[in-house]
N, C-alpha and C. Protein backbone atom coordinates (compact mmCIF):
# COMPACT_ATOMS: atom_id res chain seq x y z
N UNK A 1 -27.45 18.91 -7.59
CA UNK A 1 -27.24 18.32 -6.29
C UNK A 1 -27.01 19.44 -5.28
N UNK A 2 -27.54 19.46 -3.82
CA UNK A 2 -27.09 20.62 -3.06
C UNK A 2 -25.95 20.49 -2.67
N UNK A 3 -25.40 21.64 -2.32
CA UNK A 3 -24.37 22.10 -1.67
C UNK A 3 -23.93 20.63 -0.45
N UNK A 4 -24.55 20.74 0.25
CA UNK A 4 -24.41 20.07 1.46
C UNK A 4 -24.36 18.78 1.48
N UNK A 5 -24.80 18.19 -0.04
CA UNK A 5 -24.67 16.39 -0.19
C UNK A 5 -22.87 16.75 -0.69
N UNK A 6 -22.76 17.89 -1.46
CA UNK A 6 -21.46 17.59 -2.39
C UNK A 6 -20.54 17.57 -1.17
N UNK A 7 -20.60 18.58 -0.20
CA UNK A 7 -19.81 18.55 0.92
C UNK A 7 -19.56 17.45 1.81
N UNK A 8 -20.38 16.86 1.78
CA UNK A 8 -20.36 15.42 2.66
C UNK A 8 -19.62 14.49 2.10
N UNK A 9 -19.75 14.50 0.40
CA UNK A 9 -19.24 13.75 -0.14
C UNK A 9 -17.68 13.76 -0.42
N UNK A 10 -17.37 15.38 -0.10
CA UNK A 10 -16.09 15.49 -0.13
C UNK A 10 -15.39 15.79 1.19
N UNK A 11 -16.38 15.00 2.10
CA UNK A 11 -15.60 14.88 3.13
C UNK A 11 -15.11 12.89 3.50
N UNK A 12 -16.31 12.47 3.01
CA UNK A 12 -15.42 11.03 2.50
C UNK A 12 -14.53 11.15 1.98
N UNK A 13 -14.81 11.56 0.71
CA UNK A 13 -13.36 11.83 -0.12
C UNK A 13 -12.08 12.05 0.70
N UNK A 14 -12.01 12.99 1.64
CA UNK A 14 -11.06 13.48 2.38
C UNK A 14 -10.83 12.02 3.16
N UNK A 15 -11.56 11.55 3.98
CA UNK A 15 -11.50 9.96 4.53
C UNK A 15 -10.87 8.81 3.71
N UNK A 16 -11.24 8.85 2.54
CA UNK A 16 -10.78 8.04 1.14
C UNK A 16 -9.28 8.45 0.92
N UNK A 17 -8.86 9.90 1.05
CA UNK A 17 -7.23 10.02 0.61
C UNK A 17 -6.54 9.47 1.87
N UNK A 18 -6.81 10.11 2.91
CA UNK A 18 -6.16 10.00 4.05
C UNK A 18 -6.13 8.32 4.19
N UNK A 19 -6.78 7.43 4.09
CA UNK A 19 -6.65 5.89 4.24
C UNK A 19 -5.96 5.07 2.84
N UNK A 20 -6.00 5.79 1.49
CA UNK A 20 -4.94 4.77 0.45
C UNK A 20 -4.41 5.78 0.51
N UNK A 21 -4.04 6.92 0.82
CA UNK A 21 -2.18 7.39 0.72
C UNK A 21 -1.42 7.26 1.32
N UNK A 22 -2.34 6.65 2.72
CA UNK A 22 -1.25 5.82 3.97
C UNK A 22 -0.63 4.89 3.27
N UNK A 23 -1.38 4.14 2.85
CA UNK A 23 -1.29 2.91 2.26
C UNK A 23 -0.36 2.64 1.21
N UNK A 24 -0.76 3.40 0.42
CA UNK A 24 0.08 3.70 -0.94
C UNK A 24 1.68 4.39 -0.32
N UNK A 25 1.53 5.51 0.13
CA UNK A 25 3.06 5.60 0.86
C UNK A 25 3.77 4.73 1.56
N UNK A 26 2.68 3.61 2.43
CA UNK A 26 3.61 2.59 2.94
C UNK A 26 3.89 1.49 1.95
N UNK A 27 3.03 1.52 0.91
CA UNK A 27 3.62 0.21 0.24
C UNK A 27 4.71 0.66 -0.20
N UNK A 28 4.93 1.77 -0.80
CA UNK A 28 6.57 2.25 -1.69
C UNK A 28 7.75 2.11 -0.93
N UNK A 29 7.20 2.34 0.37
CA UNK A 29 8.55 2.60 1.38
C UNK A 29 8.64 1.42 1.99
N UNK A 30 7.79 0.63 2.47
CA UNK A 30 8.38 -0.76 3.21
C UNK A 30 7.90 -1.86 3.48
N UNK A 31 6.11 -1.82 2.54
CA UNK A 31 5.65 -2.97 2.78
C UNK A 31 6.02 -3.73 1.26
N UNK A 32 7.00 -4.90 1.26
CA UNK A 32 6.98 -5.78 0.48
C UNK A 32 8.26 -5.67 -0.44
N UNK A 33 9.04 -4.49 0.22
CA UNK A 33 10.14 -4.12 -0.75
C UNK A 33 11.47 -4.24 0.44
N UNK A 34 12.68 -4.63 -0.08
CA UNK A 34 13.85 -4.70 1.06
C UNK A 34 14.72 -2.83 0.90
N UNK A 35 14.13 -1.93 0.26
CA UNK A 35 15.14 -1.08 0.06
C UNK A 35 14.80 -0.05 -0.64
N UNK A 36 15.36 1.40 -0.57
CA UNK A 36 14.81 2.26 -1.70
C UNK A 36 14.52 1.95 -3.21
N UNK A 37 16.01 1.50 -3.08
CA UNK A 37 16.37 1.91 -4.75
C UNK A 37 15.38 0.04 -5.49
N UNK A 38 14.71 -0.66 -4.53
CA UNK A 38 14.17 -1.60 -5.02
C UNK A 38 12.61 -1.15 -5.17
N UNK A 39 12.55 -0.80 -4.33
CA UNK A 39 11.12 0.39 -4.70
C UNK A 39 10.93 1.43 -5.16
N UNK A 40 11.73 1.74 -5.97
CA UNK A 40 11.76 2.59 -7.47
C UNK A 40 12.06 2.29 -8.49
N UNK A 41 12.52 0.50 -9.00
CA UNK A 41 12.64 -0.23 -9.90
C UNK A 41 11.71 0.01 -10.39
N UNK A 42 11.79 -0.12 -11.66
CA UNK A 42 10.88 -0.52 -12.96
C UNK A 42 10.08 -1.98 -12.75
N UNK A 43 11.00 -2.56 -12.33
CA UNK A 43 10.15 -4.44 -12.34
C UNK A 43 9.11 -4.03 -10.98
N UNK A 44 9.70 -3.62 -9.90
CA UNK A 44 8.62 -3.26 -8.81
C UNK A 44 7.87 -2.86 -9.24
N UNK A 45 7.54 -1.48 -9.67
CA UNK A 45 6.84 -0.45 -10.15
C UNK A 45 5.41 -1.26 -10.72
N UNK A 46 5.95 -1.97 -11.61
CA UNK A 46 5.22 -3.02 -12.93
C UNK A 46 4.43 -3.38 -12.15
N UNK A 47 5.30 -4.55 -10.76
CA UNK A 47 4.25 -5.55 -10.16
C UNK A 47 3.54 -4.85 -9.48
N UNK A 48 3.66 -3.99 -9.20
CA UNK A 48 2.61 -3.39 -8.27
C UNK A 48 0.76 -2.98 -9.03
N UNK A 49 1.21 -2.84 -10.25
CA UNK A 49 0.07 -2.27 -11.19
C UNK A 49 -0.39 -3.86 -11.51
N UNK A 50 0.31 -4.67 -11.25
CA UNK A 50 -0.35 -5.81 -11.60
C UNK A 50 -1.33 -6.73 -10.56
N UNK A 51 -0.92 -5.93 -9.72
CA UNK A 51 -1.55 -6.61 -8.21
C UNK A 51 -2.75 -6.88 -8.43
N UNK A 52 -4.28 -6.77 -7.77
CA UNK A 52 -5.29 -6.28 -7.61
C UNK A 52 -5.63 -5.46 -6.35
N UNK A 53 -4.98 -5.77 -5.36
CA UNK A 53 -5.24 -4.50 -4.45
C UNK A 53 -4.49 -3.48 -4.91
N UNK A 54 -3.73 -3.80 -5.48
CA UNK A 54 -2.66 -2.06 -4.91
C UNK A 54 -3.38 -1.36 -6.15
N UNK A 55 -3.99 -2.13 -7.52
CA UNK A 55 -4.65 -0.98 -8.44
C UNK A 55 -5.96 -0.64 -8.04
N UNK A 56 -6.80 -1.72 -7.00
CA UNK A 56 -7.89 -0.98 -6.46
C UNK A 56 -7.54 0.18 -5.43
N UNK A 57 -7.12 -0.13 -4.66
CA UNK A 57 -5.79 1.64 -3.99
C UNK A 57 -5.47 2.37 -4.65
N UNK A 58 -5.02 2.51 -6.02
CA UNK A 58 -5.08 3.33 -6.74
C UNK A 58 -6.12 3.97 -7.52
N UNK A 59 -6.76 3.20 -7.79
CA UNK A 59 -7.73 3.56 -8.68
C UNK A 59 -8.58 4.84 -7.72
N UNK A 60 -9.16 4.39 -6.25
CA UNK A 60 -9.83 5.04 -4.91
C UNK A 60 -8.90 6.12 -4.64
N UNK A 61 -7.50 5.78 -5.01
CA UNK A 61 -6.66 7.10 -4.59
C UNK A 61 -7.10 8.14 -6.01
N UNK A 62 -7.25 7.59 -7.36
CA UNK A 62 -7.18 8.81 -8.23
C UNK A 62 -8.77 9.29 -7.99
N UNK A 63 -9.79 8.72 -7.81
CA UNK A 63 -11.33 9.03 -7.44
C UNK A 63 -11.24 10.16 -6.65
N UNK A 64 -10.74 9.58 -5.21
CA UNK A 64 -10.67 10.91 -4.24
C UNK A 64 -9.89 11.74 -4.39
N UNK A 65 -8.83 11.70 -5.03
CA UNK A 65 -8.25 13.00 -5.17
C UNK A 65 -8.51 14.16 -6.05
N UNK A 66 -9.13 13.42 -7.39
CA UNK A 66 -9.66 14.00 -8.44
C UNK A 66 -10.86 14.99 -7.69
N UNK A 67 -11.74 13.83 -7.24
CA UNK A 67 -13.10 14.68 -6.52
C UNK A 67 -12.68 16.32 -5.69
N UNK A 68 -12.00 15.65 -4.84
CA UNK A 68 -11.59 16.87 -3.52
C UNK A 68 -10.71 17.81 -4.35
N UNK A 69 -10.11 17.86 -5.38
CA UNK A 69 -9.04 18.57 -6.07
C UNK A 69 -10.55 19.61 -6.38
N UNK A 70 -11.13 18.74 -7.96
CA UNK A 70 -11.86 19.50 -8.58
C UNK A 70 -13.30 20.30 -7.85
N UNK A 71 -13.58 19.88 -6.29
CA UNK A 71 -14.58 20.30 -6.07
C UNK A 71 -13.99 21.60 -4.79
N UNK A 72 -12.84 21.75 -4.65
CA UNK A 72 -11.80 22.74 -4.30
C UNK A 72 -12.12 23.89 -5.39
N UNK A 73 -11.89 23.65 -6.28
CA UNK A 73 -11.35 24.45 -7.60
C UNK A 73 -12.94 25.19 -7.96
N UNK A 74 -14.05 24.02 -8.22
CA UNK A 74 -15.46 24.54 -8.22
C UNK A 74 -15.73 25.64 -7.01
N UNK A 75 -15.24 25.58 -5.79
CA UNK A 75 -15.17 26.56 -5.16
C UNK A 75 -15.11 27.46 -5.00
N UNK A 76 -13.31 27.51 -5.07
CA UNK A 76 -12.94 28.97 -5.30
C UNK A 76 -13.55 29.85 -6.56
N UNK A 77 -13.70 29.11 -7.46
CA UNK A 77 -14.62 30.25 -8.60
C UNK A 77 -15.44 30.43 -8.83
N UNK A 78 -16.79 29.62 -7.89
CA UNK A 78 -17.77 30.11 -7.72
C UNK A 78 -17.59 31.05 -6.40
N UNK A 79 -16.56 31.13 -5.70
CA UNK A 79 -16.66 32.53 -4.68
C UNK A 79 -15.88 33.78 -5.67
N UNK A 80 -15.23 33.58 -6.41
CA UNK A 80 -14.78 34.30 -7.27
C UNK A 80 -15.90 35.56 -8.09
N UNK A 81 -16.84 34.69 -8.16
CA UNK A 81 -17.89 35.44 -9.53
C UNK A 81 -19.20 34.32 -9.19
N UNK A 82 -20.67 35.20 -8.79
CA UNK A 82 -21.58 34.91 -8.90
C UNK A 82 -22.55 34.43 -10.34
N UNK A 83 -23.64 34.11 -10.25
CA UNK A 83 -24.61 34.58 -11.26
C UNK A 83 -24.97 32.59 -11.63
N UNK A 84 -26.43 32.58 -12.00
CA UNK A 84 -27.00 31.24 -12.63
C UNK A 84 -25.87 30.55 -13.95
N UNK A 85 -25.53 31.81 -14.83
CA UNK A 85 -24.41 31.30 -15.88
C UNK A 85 -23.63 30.64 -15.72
N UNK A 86 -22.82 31.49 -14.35
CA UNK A 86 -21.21 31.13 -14.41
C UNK A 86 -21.41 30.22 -13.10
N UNK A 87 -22.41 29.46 -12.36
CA UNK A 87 -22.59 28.35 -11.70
C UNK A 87 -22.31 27.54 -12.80
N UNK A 88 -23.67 27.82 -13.50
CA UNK A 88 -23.60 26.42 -14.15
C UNK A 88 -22.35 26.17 -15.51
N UNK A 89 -21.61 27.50 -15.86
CA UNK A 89 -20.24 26.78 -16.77
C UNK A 89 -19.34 26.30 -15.50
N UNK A 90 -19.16 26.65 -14.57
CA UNK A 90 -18.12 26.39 -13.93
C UNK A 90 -18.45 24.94 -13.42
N UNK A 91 -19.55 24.64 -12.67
CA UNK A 91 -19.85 23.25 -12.38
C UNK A 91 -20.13 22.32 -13.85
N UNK A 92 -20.24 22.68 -15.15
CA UNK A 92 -19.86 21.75 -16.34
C UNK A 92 -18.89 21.72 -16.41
N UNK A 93 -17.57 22.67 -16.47
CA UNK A 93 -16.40 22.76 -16.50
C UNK A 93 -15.44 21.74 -15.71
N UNK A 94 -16.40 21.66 -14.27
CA UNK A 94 -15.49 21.14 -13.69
C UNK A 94 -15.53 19.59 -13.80
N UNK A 95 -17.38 19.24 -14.30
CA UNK A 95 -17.32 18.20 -14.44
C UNK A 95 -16.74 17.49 -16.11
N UNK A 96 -16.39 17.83 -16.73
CA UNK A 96 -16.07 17.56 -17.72
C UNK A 96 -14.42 17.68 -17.98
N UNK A 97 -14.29 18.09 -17.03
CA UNK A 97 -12.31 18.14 -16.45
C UNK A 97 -12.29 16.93 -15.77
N UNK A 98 -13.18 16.52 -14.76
CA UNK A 98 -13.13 15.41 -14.07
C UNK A 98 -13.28 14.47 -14.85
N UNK A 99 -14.54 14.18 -15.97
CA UNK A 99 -14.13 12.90 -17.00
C UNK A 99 -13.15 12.66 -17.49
N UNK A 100 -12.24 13.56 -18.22
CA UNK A 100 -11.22 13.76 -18.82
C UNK A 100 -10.17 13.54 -17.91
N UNK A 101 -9.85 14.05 -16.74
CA UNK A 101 -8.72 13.38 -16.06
C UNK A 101 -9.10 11.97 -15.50
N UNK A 102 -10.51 11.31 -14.72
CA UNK A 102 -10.56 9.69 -14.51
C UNK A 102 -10.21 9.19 -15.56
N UNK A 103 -11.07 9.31 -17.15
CA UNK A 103 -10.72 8.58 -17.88
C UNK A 103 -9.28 8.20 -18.15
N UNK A 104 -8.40 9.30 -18.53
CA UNK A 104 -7.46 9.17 -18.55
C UNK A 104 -6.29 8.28 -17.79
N UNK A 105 -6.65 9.04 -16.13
CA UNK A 105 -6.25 8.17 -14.97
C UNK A 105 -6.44 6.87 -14.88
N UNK A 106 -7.97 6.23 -15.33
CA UNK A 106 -8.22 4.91 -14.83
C UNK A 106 -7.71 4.08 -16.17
N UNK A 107 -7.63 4.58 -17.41
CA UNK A 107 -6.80 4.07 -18.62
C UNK A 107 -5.60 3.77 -18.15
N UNK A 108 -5.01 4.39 -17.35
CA UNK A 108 -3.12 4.34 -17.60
C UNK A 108 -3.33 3.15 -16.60
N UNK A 109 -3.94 2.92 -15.88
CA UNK A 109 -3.89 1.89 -14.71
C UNK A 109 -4.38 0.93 -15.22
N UNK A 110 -5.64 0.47 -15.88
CA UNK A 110 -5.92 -0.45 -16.66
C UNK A 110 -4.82 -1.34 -17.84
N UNK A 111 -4.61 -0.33 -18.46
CA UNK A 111 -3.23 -0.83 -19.81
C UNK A 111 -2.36 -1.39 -18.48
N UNK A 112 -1.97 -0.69 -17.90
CA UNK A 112 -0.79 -1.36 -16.74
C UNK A 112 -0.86 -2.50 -15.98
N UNK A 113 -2.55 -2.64 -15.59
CA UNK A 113 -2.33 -3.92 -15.07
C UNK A 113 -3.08 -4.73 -16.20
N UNK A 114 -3.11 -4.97 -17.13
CA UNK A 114 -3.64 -5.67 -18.26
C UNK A 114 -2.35 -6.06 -19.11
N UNK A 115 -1.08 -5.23 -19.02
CA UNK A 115 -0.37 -5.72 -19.28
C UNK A 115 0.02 -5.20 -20.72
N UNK A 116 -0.69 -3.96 -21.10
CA UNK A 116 -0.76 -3.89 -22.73
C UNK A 116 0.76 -3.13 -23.00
């Protein structure tokens, strides 16, 4: 993929955090809860993973952050060290870090709102 689609794409991305971490920060702090220490309960916590918006907000929050994290990181080490090789381990690298943390990510959210 070129350069310039991935960039675009991680500039949604950037659009994507900035709109569910509003979101996500306001739900913890005051939409739907009377109080701190009630929005750091365990029973809160729960319902919230049980919702369907707030795990589609999450789910878009771990997407974009994952993306813009790992395509940060593809960055800096391809300015680090040139060459056809170490493009292409570093862009497998990074994508195969990225399966491994969604999967992971979109598992813990799934079991949670599934209830397992």
């Amino acid at each position: 993929m070129k350069e310039s689609t991935l960039q675009l794409v991680n500039y949604i991305m950037i659009l994507a955090l900035l709109v569910t971490l509003s979101l996500h920060l306001a739900m913890q702090a005051f939409l739907g809860v009377t109080g701190y220490a009630e929005a750091l309960s365990y029973a809160t916590a729960l319902g919230r993973y049980r919702e369907p918006l707030s795990v589609s907000l999450l789910a878009i929050l771990l997407v974009a952050a994952t993306y813009h994290g790992l395509f940060g990181l593809r960055n800096m080490l391809l300015e680090f060290r040139s060459g056809p090789r170490w493009d292409t381990f570093v862009t497998s690298a990074t994508l195969g870090l990225a399966i491994v943390m969604l999967g992971w990510g979109l598992r813990t959210i799934v079991v949670a709102f599934g209830g397992l």
